[in-house]
Protein backbone atom coordinates (compact mmCIF):
# COMPACT_ATOMS: atom_id res chain seq x y z
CA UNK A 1 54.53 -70.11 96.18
CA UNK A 2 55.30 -72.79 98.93
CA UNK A 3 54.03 -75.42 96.08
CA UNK A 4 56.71 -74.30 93.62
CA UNK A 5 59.57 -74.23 96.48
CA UNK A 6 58.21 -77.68 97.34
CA UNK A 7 58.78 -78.41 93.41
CA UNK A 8 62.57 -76.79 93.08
CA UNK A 9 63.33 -79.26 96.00
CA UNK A 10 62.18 -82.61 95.06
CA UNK A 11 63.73 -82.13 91.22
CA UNK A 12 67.19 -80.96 92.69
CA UNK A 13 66.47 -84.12 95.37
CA UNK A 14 65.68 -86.47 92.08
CA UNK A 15 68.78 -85.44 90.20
CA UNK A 16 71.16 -86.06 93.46
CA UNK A 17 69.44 -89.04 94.95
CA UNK A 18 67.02 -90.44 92.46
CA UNK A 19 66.86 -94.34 94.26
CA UNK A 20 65.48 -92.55 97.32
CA UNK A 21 62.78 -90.32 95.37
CA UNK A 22 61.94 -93.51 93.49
CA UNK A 23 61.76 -95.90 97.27
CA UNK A 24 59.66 -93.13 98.50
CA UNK A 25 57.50 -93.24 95.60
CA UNK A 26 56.53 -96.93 95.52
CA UNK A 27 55.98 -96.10 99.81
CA UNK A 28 53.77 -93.57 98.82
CA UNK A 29 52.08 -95.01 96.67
CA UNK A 30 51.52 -98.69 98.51
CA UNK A 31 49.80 -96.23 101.26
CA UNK A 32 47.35 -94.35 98.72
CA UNK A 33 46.59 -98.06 97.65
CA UNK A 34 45.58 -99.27 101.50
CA UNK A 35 44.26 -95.76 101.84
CA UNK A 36 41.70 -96.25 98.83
CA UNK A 37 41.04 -99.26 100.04
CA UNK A 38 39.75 -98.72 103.30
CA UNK A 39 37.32 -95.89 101.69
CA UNK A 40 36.43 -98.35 99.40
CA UNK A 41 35.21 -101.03 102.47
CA UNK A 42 33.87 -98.02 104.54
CA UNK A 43 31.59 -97.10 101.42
CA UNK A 44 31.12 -100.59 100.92
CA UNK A 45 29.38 -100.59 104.79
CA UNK A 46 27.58 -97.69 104.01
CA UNK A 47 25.97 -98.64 101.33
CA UNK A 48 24.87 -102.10 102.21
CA UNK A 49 21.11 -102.27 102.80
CA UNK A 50 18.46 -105.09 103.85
CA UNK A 51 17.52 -104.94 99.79
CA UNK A 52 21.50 -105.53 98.69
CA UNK A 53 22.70 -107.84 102.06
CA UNK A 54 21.73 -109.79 104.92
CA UNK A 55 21.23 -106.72 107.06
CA UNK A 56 17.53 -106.61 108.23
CA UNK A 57 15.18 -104.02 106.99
CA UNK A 58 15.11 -102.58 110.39
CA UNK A 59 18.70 -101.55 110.21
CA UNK A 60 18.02 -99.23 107.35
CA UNK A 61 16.89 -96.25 109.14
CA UNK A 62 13.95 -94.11 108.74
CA UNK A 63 15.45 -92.44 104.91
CA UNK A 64 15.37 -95.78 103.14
CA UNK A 65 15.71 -95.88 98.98
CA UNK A 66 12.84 -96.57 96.84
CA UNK A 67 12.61 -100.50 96.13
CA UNK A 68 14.25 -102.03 93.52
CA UNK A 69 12.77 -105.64 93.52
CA UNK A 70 14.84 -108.65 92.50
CA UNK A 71 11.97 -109.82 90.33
CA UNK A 72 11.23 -109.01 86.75
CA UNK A 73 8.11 -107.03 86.07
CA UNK A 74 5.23 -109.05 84.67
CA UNK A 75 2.39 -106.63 83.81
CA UNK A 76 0.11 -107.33 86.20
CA UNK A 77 -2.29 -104.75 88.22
CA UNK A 78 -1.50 -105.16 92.14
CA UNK A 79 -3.90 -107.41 94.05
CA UNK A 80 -6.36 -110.01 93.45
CA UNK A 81 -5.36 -111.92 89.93
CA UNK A 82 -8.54 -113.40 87.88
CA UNK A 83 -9.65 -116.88 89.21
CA UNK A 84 -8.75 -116.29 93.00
CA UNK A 85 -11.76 -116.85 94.68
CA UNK A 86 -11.31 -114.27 97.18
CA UNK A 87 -13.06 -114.50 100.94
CA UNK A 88 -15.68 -112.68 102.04
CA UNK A 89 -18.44 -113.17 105.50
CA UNK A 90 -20.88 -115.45 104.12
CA UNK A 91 -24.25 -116.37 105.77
CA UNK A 92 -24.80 -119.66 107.53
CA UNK A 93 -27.20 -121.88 107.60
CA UNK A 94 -28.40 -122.38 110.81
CA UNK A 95 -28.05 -119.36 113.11
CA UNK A 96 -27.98 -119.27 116.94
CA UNK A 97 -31.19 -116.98 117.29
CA UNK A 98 -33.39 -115.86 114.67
CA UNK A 99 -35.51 -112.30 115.35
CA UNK A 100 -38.49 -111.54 113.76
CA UNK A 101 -39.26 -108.14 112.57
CA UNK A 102 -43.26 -108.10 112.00
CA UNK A 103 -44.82 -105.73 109.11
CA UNK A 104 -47.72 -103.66 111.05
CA UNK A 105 -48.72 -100.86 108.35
CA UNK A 106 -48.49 -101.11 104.53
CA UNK A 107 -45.13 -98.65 103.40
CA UNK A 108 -45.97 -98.97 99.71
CA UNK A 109 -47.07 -95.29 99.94
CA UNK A 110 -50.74 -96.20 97.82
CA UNK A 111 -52.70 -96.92 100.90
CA UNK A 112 -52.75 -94.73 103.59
CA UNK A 113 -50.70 -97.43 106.50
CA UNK A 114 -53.40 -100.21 105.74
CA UNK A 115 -53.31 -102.66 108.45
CA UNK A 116 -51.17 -106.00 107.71
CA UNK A 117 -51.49 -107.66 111.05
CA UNK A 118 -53.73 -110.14 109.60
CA UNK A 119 -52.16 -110.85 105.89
CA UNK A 120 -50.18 -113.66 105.73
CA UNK A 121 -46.62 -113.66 105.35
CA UNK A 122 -45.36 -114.60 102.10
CA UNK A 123 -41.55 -114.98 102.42
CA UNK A 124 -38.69 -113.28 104.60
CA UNK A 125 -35.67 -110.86 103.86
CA UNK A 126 -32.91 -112.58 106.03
CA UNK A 127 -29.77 -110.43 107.08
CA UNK A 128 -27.34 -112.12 109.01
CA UNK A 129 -24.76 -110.20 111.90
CA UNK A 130 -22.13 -111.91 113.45
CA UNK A 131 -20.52 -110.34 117.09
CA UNK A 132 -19.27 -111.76 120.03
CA UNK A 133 -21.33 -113.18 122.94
CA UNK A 134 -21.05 -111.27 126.27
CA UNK A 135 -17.39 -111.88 127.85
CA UNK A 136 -17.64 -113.33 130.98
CA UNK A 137 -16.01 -116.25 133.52
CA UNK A 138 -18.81 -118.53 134.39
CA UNK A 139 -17.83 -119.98 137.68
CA UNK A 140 -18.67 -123.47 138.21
CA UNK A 141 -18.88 -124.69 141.55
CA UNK A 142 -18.30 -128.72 142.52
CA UNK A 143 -19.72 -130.37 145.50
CA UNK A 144 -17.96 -133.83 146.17
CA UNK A 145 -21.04 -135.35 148.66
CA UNK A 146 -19.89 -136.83 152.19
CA UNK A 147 -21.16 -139.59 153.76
CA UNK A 148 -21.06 -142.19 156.18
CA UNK A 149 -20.21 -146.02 155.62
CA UNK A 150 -22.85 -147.86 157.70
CA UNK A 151 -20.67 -150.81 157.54
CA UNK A 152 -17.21 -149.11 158.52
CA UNK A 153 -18.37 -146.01 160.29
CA UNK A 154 -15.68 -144.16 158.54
CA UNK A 155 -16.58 -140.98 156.33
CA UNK A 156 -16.49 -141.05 153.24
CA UNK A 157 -16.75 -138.70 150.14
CA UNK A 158 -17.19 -138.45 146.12
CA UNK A 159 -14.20 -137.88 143.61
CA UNK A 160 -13.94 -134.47 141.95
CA UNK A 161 -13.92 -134.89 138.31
CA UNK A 162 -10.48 -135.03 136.94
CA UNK A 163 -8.42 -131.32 136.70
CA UNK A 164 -10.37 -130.13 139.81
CA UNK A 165 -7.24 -129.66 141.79
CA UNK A 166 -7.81 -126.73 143.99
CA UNK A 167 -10.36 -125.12 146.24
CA UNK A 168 -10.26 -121.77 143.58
CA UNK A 169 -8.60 -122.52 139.67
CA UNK A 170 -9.14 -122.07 136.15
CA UNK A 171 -10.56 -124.06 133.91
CA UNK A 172 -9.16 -125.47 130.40
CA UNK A 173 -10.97 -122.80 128.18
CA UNK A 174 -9.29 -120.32 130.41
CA UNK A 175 -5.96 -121.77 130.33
CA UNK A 176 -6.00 -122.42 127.02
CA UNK A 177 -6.64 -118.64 126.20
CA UNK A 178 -3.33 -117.35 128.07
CA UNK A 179 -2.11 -120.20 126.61
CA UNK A 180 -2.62 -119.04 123.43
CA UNK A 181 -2.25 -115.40 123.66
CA UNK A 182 1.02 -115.32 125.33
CA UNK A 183 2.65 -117.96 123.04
CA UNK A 184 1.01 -117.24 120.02
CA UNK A 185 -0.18 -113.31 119.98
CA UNK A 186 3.27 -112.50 121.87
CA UNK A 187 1.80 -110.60 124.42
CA UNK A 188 3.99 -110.19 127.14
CA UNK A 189 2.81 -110.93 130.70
CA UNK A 190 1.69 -107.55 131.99
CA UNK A 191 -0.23 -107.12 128.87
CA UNK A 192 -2.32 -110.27 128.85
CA UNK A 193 -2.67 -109.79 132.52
CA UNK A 194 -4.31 -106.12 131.58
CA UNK A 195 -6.11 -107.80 128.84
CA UNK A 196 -8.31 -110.24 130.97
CA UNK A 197 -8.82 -107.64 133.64
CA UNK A 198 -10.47 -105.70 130.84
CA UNK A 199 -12.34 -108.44 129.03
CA UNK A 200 -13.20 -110.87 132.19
CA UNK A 201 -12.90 -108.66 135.38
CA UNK A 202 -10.12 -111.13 136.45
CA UNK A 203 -6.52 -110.07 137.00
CA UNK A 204 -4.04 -112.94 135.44
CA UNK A 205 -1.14 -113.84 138.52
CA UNK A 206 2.28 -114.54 136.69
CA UNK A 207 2.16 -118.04 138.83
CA UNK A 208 -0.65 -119.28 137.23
CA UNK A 209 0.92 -118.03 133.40
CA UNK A 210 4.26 -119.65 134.40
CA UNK A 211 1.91 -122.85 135.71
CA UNK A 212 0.17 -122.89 132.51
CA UNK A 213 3.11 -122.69 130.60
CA UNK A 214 5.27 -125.20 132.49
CA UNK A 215 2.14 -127.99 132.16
CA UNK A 216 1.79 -127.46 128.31
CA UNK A 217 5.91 -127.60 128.54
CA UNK A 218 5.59 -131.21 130.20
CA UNK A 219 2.29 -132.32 127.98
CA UNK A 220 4.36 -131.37 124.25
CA UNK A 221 7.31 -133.68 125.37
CA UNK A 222 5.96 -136.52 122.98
CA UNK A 223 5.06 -133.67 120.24
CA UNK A 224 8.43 -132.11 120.47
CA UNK A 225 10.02 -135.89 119.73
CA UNK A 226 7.45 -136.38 116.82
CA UNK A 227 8.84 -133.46 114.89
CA UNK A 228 12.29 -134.22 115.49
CA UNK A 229 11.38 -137.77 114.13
CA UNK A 230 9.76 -136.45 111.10
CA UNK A 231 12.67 -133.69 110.65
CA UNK A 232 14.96 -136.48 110.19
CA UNK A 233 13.03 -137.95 107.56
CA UNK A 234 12.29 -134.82 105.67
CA UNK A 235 13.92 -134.61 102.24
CA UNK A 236 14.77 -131.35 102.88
CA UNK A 237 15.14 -129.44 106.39
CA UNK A 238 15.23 -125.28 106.45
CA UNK A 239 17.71 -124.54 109.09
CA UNK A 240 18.08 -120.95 110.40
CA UNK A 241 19.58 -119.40 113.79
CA UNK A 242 19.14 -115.68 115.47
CA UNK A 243 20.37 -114.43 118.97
CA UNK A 244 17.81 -113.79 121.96
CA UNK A 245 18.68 -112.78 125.33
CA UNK A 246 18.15 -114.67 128.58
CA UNK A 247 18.46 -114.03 131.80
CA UNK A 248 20.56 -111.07 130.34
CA UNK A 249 23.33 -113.29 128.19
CA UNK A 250 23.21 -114.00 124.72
CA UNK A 251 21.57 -117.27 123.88
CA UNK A 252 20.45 -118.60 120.41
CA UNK A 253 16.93 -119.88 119.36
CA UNK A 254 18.17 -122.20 116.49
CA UNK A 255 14.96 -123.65 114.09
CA UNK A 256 14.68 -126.81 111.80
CA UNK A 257 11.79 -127.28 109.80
CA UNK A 258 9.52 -127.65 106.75
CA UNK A 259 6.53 -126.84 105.05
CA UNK A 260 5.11 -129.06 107.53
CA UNK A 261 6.83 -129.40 110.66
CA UNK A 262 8.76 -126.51 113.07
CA UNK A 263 11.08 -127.47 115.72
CA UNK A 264 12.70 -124.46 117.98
CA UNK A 265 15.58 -125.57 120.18
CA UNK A 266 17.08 -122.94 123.02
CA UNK A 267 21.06 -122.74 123.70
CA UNK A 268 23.49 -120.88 124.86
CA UNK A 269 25.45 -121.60 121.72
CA UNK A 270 24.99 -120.78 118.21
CA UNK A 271 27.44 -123.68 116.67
CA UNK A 272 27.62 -127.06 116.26
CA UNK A 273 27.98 -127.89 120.06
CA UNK A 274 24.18 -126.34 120.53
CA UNK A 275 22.76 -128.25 117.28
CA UNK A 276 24.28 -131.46 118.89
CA UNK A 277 22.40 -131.05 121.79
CA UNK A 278 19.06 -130.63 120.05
CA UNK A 279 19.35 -133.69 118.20
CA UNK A 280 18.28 -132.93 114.83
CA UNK A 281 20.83 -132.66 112.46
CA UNK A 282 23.32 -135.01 113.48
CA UNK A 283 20.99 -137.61 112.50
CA UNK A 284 20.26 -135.85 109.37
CA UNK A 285 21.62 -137.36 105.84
CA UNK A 286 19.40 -135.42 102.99
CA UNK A 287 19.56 -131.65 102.05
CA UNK A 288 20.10 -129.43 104.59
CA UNK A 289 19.33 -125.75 103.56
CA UNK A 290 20.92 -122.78 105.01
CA UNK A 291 22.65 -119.80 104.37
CA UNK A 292 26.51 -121.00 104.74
CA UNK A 293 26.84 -120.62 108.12
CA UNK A 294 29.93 -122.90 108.41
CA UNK A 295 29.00 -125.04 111.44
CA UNK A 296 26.57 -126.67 109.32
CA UNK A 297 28.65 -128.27 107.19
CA UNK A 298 30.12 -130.04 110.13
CA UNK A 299 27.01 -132.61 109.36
CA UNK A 300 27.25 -135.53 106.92
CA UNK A 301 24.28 -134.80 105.07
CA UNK A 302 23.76 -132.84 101.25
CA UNK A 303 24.05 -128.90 101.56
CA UNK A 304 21.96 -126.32 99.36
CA UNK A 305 22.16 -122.69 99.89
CA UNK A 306 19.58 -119.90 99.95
CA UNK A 307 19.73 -118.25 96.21
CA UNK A 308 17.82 -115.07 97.80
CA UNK A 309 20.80 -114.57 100.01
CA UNK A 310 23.26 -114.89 96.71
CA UNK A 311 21.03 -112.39 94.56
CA UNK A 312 21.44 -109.90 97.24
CA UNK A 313 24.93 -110.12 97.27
CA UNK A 314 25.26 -109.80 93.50
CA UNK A 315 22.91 -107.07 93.43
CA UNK A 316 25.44 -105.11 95.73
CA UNK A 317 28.27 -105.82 93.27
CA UNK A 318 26.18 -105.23 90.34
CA UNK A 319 24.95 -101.70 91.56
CA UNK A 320 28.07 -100.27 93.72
CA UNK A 321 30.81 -102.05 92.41
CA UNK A 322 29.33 -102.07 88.55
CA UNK A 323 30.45 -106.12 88.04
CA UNK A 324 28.78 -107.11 85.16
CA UNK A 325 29.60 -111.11 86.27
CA UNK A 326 27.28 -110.46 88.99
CA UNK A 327 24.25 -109.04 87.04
CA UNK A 328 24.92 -112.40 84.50
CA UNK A 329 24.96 -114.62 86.99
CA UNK A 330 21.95 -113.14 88.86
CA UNK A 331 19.86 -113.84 85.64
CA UNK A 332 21.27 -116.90 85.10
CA UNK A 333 19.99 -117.99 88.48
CA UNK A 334 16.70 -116.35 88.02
CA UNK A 335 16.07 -117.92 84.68
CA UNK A 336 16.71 -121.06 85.84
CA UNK A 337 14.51 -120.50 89.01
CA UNK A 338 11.36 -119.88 86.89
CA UNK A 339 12.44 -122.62 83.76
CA UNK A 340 9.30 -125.21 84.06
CA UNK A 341 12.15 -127.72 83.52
CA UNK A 342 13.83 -126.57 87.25
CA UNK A 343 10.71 -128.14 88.72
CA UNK A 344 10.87 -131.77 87.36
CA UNK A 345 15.23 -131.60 88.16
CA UNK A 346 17.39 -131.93 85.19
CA UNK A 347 18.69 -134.93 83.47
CA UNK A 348 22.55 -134.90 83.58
CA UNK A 349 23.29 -133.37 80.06
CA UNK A 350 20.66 -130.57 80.58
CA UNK A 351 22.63 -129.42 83.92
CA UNK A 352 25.86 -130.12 82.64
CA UNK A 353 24.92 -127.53 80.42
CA UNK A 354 23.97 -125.63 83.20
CA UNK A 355 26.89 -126.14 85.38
CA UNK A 356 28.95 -124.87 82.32
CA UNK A 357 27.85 -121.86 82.11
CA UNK A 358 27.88 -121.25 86.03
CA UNK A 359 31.38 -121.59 85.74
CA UNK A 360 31.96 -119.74 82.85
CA UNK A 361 30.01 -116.52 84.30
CA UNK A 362 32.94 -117.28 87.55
CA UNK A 363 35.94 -117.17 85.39
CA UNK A 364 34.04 -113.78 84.17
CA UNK A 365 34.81 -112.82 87.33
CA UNK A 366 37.90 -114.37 88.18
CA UNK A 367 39.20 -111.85 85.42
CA UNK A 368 39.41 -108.56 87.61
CA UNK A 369 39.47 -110.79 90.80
CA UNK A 370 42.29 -113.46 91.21
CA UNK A 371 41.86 -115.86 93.12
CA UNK A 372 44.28 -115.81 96.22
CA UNK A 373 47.14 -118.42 95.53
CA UNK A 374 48.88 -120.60 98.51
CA UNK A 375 51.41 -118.51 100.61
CA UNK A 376 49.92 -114.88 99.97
CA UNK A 377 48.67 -115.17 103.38
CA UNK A 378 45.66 -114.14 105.05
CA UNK A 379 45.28 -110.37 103.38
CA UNK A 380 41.82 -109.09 103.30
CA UNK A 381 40.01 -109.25 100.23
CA UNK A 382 37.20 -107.52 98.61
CA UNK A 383 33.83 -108.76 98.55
CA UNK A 384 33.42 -110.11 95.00
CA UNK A 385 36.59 -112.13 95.60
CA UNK A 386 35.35 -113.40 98.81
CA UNK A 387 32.23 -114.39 96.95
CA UNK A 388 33.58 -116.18 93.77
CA UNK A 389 35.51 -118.25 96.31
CA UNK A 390 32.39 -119.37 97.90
CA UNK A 391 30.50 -119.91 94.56
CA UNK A 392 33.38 -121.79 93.30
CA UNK A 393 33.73 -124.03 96.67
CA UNK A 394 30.24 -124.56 97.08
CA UNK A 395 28.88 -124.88 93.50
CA UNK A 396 26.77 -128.11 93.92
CA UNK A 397 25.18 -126.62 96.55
CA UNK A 398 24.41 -123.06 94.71
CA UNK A 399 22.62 -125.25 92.25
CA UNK A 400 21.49 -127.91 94.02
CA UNK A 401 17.71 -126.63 92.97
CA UNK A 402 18.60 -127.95 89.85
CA UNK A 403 19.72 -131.33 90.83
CA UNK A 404 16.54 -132.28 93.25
CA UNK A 405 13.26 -131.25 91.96
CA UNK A 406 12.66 -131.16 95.91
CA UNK A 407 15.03 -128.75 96.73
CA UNK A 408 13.55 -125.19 96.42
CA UNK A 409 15.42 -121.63 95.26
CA UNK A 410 15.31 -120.35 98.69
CA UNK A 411 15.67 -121.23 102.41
CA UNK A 412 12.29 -118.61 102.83
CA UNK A 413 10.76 -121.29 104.86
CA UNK A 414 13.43 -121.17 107.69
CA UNK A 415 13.65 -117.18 107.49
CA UNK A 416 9.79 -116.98 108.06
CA UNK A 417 9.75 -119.61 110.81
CA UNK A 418 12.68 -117.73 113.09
CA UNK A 419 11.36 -113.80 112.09
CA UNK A 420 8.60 -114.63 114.74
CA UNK A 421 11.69 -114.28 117.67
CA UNK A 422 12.63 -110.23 116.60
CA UNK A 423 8.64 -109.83 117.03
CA UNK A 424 8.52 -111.10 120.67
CA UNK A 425 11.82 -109.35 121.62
CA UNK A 426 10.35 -105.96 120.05
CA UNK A 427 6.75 -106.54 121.86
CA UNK A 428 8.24 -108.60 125.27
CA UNK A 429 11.78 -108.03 124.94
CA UNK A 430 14.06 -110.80 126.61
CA UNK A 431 13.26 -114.27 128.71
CA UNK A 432 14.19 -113.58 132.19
CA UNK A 433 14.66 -117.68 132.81
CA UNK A 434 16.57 -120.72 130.70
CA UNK A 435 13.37 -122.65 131.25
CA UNK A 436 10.70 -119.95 130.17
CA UNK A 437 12.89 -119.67 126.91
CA UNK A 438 12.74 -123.61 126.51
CA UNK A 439 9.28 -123.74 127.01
CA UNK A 440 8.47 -121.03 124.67
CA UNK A 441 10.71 -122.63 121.92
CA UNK A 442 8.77 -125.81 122.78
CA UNK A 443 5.37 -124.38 122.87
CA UNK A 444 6.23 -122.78 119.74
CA UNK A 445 7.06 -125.67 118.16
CA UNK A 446 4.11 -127.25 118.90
CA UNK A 447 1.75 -124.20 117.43
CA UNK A 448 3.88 -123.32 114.31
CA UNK A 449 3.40 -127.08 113.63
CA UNK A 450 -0.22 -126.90 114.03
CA UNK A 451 -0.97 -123.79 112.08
CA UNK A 452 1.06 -125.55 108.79
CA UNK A 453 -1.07 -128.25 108.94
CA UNK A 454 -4.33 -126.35 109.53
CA UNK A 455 -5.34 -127.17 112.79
CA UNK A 456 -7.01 -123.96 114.46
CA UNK A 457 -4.38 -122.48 117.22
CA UNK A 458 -7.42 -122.37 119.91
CA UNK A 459 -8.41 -125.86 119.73
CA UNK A 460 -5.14 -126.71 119.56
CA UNK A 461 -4.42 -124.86 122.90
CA UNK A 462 -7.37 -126.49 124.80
CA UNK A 463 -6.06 -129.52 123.86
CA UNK A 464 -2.35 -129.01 125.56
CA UNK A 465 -3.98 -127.60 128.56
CA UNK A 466 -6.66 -130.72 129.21
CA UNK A 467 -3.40 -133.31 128.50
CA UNK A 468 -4.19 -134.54 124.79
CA UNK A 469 -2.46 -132.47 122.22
CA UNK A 470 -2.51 -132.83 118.39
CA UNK A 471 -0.02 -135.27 117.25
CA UNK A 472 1.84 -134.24 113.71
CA UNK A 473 1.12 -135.48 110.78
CA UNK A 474 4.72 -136.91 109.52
CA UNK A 475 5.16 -137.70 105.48
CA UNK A 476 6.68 -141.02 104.77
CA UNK A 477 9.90 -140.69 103.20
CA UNK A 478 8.75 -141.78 100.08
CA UNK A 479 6.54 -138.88 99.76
């Protein structure tokens, strides 16, 4: 009833005053537009995932969707493909000790336990078992002899080998192990301190840990200056960036690297003014990849960006908003990622070609979403508009795969190399000093760099703790 009154007024209102029915109208309906809007960006956030964004995997809760991979099917059963050789415990040829298991009695069942002690043995079965030794600290004491100069009178006494600092210390091997444990494993102080109570009956101090750590800090200068050289030679660098917490404020641990080399820098910034002060990519003039965080292009130096990040942004479009531009341009990117020809870099008619249809698949888009002209302001716009703009503004770079044989699809490499900071903060949480942060990042450095170029991490340890670290290896340009 109250509907129909509400009727019988607003046609009586329309026939008297029809310009104000017709003002309040367009009113109304400019706020169901900003209305459907908003529910539009508010399902938008809801259904953004790691698989569909650059949220991390973490952030999608305990009820997360079945995966939908990025990658086509190919047929094949999971694991081990034919021809990969696989790695198994194999037997050596020299072991430490060797037991020997004599034959007494016959076992062959036909003689009644005849007597073998006297038959000569013909071969052995061998069975090898590897374990551990016993875990203990061998204490090694050193006795610097006194004496008396019979020419001087005065007393005199021997040198202590060098590293024999202190009436009680440990030794290298020692060092070496906290070394590597609490930079390498991520075990947070009270942990490793538990950990060689239990294995060597010694409790661990947090002086001697920040000791250790400060030395290796002080012994990895030179390292630390070797991979920023070779960075700045590198054809391509992997840049990345992710927030830590120090001394309870919000710092950044900002990585360069390659297949080859890692460098980890610590600063209270995350823009330009903290990659200045690291000194690696203002000196920088080849391909930089990264994921379009815009303080990187501050740097005079060719820009690619991460396809993975693009493909999970289209696959959002493609599967909430239903943009078919975004599925075509997702294969067209795939396609192109697994073309043998992508791996020798195109001749200039081949990605001309390319580039062609790149921008065809954008004008696609630019069909339902305009791009905005000069003096519409700052509105907010949706986020296939957002992203045509960047794909349009930053097209060389999108497809700079295809230009340089050396660039590669993704900036993986720099995603892998800072993932290992959201490990320590989940195991150790945050660093309570600026200085145990820096020589973390720079202990880091020094490992990462190490493992890529297979040197074994415990060796490599030893080494920093007795003053002679591995130097890098560093590519000449050329190569």
């Amino acid at each position: 009833m109250c509907i129909l009154k509400r009727r019988e007024e607003l046609l009586r209102q329309a026939r008297s005053q029809p310009e104000e029915v017709v003002d309040r109208l367009l009113e109304v309906e400019k706020e169901v537009r900003n209305l459907l809007a908003k529910v539009r960006h508010l399902e938008d956030r809801v259904a953004l995932k790691s698989a569909n964004s650059s949220k991390p995997p973490s952030s999608d809760g305990l009820a997360k969707p079945a995966p939908r991979n990025l990658r086509e099917k190919t047929g094949r059963k999971p694991g081990g493909q034919p021809g990969h050789p696989g790695h198994t415990l194999e037997a050596v040829k020299k072991p430490d000790h060797i037991q020997i298991h004599p034959l007494q009695t016959c076992p062959c069942g036909q003689c009644h336990g005849v007597s073998l002690a006297n038959q000569p043995v013909l071969d052995y079965e061998r069975r090898q078992v590897f374990d551990l030794p016993p875990l203990n600290l061998v204490v090694t004491e050193h006795q610097a002899e006194i004496k008396q100069c019979p020419i001087s009178g005065l007393t005199v006494k021997a040198v202590f080998p060098s590293g024999v600092n202190a009436p009680v210390q440990y030794g290298p091997n020692f060092q070496g192990f906290t070394l590597y444990f609490f930079n390498q494993q991520l075990l947070p102080f009270d942990r490793l301190r538990q950990t060689c109570l239990d294995l060597f009956g010694q409790p661990l101090s947090l002086g001697t840990l920040t000791r250790t750590n400060a030395c290796a800090y002080q012994t990895l200068a030179p390292v630390e200056s070797a991979i920023i050289s070779g960075l700045i030679q590198a054809p391509v660098v992997h840049l990345d960036e992710s927030g830590i917490r120090v001394a309870d404020k919000l710092h950044w641990l900002h990585v360069a690297c390659t297949a080859g080399l890692t460098y980890y820098g610590v600063h209270g910034k995350r823009g330009s003014e903290a990659m200045d002060a690291l000194g690696v990519l203002p000196h920088c003039r080849l391909w930089l990849m990264h994921d379009h965080w815009k303080a990187y292009y501050k740097y005079d130096a060719l820009h690619a960006l991460c396809n993975q990040h693009l493909l999970r942004e289209l696959k959002f479009l493609t599967e909430e908003h239903r943009q078919q531009w975004a599925a075509d341009l997702s294969r067209f990117l795939l396609d192109w990622k697994e073309d043998p020809r992508t791996k020798l870099g195109l001749d200039e008619k081949l990605f001309a070609q390319a580039h062609a249809r790149y921008k065809a698949i954008l004008r696609q888009g630019r069909r339902s979403h305009p791009r905005r002209q000069p003096g519409q302001g700052r509105t907010r716009q949706e986020k296939a508009a957002n992203l045509l703009d960047r794909l349009e503004d930053y097209d060389l770079s999108v497809l700079a795969f295809l230009i340089d044989p050396n660039v590669p699809f993704t900036n993986n490499q720099g995603e892998q190399d800072i993932r290992m900071i959201k490990v320590k903060q989940k195991i150790s949480g945050s660093f309570r000093t600026l200085s145990g942060a820096q020589g973390f990042a720079r202990v880091r450095s020094y490992l990462s760099t190490c493992r890529k170029q297979g040197r074994n991490l415990w060796d490599a340890c030893y080494h920093a703790v007795i003053g002679q670290p591995f130097m890098p290896e560093i590519p000449s340009p050329s190569s």
